[in-house]
PDB file of N, CA and C in Angstrom:
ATOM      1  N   UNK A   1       0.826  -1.190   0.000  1.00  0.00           N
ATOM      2  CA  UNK A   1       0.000   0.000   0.000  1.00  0.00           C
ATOM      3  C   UNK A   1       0.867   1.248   0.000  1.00  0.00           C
ATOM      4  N   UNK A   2       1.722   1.122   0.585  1.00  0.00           N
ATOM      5  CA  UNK A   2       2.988   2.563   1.036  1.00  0.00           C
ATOM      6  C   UNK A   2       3.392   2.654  -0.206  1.00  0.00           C
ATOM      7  N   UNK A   3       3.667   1.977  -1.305  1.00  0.00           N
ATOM      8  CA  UNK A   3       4.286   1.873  -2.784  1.00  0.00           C
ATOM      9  C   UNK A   3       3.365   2.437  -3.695  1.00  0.00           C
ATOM     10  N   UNK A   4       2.038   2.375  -3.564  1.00  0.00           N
ATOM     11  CA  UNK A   4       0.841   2.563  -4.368  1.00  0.00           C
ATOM     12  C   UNK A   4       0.030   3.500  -4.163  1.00  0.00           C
ATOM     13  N   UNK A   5      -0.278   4.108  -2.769  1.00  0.00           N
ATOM     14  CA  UNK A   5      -1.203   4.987  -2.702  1.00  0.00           C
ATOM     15  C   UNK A   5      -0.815   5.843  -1.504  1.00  0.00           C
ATOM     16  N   UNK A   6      -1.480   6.724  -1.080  1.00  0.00           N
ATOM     17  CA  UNK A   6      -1.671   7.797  -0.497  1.00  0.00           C
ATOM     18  C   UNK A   6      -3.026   7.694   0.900  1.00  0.00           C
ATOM     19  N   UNK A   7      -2.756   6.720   1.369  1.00  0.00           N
ATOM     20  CA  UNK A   7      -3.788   6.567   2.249  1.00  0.00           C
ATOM     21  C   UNK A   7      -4.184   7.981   3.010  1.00  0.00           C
ATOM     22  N   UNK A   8      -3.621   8.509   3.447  1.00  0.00           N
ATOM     23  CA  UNK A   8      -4.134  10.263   4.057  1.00  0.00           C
ATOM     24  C   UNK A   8      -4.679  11.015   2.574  1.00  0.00           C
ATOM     25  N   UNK A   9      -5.079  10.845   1.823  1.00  0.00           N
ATOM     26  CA  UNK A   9      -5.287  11.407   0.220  1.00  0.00           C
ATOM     27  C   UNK A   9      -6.925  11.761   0.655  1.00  0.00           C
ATOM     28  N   UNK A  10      -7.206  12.775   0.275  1.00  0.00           N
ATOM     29  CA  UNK A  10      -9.091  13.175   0.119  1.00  0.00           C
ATOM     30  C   UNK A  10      -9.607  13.213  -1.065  1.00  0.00           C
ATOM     31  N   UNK A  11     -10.861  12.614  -1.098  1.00  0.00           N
ATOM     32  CA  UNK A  11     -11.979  13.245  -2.559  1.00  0.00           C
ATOM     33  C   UNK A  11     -12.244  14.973  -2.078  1.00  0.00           C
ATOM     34  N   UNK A  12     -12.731  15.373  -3.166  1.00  0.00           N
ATOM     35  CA  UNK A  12     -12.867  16.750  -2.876  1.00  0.00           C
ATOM     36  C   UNK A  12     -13.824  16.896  -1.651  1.00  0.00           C
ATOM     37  N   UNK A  13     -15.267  15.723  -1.470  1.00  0.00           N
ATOM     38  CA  UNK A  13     -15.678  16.033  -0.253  1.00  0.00           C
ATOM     39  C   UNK A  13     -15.099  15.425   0.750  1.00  0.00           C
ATOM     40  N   UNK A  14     -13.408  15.681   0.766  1.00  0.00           N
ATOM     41  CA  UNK A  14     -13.236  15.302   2.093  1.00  0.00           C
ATOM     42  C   UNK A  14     -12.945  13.565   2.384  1.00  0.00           C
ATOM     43  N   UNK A  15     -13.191  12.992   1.879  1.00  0.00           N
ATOM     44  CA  UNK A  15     -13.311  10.879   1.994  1.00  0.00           C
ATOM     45  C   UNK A  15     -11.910  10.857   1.954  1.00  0.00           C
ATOM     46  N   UNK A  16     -11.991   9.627   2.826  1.00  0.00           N
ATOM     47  CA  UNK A  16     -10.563   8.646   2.207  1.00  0.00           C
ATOM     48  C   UNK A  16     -10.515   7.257   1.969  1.00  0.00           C
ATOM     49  N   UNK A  17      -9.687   6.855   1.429  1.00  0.00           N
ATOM     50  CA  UNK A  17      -9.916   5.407   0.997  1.00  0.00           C
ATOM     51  C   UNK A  17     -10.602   4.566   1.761  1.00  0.00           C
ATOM     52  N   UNK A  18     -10.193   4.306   3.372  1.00  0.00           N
ATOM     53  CA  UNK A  18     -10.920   4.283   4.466  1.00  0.00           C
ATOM     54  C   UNK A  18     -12.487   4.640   4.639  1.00  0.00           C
ATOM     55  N   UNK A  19     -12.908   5.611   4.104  1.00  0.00           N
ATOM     56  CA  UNK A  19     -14.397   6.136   3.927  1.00  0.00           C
ATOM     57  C   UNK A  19     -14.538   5.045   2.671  1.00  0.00           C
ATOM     58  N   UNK A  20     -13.975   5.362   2.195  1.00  0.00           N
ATOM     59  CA  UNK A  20     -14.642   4.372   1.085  1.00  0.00           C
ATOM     60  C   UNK A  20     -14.579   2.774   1.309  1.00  0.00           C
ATOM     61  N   UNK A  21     -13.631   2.676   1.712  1.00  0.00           N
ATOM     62  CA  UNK A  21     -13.717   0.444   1.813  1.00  0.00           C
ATOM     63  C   UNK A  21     -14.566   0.587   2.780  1.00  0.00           C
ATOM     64  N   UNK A  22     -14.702   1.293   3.940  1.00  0.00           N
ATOM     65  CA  UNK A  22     -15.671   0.989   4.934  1.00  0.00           C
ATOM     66  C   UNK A  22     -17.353   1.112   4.417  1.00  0.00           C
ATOM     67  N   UNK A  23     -17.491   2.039   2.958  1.00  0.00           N
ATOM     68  CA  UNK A  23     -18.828   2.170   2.940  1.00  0.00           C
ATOM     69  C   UNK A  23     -19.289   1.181   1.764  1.00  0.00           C
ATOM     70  N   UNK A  24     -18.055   0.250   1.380  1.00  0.00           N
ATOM     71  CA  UNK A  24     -17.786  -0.763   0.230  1.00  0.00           C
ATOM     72  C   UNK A  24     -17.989  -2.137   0.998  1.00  0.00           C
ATOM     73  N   UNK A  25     -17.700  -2.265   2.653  1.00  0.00           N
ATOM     74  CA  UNK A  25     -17.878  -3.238   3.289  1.00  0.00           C
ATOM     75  C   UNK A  25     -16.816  -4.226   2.608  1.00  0.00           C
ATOM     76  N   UNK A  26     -15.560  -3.648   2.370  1.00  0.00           N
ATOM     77  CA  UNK A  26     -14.559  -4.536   1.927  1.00  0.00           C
ATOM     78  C   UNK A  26     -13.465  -4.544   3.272  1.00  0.00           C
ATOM     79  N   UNK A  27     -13.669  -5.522   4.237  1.00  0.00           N
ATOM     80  CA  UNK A  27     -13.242  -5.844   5.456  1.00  0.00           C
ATOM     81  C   UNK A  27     -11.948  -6.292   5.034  1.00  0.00           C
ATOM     82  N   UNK A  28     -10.930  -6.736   4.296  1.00  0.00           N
ATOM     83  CA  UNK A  28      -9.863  -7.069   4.483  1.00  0.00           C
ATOM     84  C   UNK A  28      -8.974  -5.960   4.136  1.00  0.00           C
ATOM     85  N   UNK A  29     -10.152  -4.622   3.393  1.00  0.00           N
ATOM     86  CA  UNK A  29      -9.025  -3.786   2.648  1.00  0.00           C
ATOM     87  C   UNK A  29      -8.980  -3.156   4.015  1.00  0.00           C
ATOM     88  N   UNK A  30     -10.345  -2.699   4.324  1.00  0.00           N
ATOM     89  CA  UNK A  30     -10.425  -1.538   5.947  1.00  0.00           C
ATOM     90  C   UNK A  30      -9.039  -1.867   7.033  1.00  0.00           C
ATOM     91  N   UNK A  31      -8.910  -3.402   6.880  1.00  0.00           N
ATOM     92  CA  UNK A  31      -8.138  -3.628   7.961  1.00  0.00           C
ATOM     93  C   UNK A  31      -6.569  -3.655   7.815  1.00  0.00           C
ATOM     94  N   UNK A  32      -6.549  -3.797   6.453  1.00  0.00           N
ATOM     95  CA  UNK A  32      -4.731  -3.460   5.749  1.00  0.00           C
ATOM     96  C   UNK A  32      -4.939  -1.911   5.480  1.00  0.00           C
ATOM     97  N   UNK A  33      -5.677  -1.006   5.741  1.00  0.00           N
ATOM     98  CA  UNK A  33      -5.229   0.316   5.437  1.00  0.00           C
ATOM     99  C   UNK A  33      -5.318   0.839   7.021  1.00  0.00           C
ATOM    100  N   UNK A  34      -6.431   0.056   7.997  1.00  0.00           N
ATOM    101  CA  UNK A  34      -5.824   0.433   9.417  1.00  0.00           C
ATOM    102  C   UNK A  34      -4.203  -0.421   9.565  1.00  0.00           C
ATOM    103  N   UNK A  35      -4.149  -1.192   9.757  1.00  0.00           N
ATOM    104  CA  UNK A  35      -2.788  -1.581   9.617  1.00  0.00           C
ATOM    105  C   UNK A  35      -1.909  -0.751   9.404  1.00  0.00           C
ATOM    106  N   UNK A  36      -1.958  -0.304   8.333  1.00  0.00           N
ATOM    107  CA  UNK A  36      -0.862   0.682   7.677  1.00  0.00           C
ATOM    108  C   UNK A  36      -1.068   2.122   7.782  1.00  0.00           C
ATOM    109  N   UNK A  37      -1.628   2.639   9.076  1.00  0.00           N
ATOM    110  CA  UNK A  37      -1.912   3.764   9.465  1.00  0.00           C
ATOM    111  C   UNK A  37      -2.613   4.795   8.976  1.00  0.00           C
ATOM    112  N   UNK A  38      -4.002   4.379   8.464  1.00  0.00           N
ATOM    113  CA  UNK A  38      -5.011   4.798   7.989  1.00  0.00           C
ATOM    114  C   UNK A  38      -5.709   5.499   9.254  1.00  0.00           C
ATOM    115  N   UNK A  39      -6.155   6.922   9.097  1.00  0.00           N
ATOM    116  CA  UNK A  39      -6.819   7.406  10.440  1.00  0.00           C
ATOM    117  C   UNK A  39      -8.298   7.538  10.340  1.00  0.00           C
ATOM    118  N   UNK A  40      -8.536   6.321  11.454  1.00  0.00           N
ATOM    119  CA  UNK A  40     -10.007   6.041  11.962  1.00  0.00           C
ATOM    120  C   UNK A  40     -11.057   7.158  12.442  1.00  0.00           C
ATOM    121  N   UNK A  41     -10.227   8.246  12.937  1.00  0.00           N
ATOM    122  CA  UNK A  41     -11.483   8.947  12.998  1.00  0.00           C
ATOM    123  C   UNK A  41     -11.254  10.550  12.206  1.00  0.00           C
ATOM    124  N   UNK A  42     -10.844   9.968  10.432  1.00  0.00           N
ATOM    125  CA  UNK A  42     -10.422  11.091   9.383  1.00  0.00           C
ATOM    126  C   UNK A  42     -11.896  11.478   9.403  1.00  0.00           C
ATOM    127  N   UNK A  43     -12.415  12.953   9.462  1.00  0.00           N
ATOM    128  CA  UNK A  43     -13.335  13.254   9.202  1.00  0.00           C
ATOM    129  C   UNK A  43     -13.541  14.073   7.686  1.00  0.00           C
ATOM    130  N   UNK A  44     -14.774  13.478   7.111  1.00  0.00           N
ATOM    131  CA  UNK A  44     -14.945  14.248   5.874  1.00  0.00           C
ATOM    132  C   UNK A  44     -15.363  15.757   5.807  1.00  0.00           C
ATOM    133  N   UNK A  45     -15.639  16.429   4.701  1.00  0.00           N
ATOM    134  CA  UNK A  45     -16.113  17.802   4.947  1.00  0.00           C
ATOM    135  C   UNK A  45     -17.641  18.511   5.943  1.00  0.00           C
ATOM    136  N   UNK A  46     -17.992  16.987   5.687  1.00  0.00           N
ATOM    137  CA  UNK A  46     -19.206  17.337   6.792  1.00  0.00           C
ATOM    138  C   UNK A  46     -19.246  16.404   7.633  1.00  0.00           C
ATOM    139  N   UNK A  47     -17.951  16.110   8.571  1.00  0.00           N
ATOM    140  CA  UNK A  47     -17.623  15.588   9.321  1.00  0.00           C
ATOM    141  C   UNK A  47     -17.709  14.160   9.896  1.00  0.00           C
ATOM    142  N   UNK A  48     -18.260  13.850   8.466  1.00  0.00           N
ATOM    143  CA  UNK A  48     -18.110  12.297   8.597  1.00  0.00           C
ATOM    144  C   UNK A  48     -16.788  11.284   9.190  1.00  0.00           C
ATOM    145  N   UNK A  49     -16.988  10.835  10.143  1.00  0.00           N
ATOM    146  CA  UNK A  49     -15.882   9.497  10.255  1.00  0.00           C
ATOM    147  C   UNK A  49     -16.136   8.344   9.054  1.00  0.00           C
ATOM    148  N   UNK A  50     -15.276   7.413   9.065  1.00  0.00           N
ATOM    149  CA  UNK A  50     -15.548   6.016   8.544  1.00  0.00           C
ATOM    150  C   UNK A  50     -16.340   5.177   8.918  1.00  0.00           C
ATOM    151  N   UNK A  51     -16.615   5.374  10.695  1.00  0.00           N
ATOM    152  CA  UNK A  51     -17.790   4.905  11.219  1.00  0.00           C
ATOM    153  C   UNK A  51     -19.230   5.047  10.576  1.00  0.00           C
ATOM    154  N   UNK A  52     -19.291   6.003  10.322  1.00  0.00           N
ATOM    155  CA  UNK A  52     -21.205   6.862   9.687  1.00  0.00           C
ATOM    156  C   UNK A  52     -21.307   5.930   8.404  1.00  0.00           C
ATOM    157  N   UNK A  53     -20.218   5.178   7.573  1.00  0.00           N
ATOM    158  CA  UNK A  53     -20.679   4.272   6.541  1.00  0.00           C
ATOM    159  C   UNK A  53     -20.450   2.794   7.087  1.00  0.00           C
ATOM    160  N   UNK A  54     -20.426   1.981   8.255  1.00  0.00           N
ATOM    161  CA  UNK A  54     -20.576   0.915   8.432  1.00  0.00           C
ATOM    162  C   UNK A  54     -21.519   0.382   7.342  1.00  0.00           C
ATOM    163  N   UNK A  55     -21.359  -0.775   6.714  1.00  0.00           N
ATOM    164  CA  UNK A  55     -22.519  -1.525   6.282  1.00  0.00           C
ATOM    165  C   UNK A  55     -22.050  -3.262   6.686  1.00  0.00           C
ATOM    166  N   UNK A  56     -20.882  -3.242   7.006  1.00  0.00           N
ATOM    167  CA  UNK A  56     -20.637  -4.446   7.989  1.00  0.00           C
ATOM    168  C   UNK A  56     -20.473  -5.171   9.259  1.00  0.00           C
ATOM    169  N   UNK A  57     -21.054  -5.812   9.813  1.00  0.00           N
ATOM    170  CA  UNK A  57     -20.912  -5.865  11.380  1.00  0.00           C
ATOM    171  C   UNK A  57     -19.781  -5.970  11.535  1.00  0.00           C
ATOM    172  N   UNK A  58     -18.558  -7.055  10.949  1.00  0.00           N
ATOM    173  CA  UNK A  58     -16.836  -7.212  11.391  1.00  0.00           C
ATOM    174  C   UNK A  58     -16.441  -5.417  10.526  1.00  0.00           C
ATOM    175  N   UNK A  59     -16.917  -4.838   9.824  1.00  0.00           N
ATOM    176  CA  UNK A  59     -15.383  -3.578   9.829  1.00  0.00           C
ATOM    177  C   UNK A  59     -16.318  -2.916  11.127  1.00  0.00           C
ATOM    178  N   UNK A  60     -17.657  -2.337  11.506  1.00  0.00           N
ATOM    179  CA  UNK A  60     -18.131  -1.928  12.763  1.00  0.00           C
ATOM    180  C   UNK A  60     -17.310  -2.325  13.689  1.00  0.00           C
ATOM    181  N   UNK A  61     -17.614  -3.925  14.062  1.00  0.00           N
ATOM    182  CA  UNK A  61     -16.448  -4.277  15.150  1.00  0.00           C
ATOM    183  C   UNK A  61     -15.085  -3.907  15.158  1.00  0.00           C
ATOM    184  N   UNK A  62     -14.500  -3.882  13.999  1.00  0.00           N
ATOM    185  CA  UNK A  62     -13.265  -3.533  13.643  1.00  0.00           C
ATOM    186  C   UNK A  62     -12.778  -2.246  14.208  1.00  0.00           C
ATOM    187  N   UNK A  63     -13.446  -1.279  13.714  1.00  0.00           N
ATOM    188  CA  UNK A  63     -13.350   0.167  13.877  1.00  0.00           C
ATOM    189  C   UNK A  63     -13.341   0.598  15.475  1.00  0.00           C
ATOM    190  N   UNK A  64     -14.122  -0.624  16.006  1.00  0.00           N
ATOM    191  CA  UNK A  64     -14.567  -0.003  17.496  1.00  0.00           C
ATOM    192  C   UNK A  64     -13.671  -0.896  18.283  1.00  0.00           C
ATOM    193  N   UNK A  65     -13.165  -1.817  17.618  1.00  0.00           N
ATOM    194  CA  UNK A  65     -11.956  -2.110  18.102  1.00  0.00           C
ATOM    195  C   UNK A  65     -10.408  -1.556  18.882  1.00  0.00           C
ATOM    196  N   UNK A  66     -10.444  -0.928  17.053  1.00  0.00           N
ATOM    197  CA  UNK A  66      -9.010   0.173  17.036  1.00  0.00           C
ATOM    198  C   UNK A  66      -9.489   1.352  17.556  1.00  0.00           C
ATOM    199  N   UNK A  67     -10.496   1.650  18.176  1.00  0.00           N
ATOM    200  CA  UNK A  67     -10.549   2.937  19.261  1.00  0.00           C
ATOM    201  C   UNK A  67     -11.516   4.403  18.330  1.00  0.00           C
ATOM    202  N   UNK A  68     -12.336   3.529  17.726  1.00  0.00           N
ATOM    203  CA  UNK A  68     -13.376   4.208  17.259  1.00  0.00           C
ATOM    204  C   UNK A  68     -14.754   4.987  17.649  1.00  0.00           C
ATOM    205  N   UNK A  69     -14.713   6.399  17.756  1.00  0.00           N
ATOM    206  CA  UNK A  69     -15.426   7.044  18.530  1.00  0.00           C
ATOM    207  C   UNK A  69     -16.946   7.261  18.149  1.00  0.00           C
ATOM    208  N   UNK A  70     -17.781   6.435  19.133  1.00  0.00           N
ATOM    209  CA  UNK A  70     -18.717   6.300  18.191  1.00  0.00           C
ATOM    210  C   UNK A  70     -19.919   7.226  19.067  1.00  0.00           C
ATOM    211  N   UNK A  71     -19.049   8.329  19.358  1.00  0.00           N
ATOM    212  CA  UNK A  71     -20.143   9.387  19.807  1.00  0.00           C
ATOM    213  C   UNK A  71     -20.055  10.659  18.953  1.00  0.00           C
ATOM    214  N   UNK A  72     -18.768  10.295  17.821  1.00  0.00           N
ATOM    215  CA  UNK A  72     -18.646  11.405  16.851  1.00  0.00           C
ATOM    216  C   UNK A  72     -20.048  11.582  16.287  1.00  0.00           C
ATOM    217  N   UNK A  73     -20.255  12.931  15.908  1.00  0.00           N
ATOM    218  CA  UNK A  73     -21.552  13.806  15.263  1.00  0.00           C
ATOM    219  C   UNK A  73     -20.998  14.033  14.230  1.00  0.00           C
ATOM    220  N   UNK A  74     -21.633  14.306  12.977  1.00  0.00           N
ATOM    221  CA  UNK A  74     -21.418  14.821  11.430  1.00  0.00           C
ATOM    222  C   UNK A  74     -21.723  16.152  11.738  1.00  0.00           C
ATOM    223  N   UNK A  75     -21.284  17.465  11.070  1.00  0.00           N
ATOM    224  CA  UNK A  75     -22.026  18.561  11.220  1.00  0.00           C
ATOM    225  C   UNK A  75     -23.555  18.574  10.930  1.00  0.00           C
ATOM    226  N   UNK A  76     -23.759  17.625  10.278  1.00  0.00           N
ATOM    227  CA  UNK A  76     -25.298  17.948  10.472  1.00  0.00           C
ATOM    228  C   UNK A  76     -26.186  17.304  11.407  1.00  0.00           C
ATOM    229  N   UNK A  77     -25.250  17.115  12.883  1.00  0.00           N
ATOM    230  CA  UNK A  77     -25.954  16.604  14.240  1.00  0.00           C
ATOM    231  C   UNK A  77     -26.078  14.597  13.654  1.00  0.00           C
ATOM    232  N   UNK A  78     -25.417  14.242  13.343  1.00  0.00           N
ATOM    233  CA  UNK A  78     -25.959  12.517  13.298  1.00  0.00           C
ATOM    234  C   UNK A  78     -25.049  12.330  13.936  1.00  0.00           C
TER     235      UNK A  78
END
């Protein structure tokens, strides 16, 4: 991953790869880009964590594992 990409990298609103495998429910990528120091609670432009796209129970568990704050709010109060 360190050879190939830019894991701290944003879409213009703000996402990171992390936002994205987590809202892709691709559990082996979520957990090789935490591995490799992907930050769990990167917030997007409207303050999304990676948490707010769970669609899997293991990256959920995952996330709340590695110290995932799951009292974070989006700016628009969620």
């Amino acid at each position: 991953v360190a050879n190939v990409a830019d894991i701290t990298a944003k879409s213009s609103e703000g996402y990171t790869l992390l936002h994205y495998s987590v809202k892709n429910g691709n559990d082996e990528i979520v957990e090789l880009l935490i591995t490799e120091g992907a930050d769990i609670e990167a917030k997007s432009n409207r303050d999304e964590t990676p948490l707010f796209f769970t669609v899997s129970k293991n990256v959920f568990e995952l996330l709340i594992a590695k110290g995932a704050n799951i009292n974070a709010k989006s700016s628009e109060g969620y």
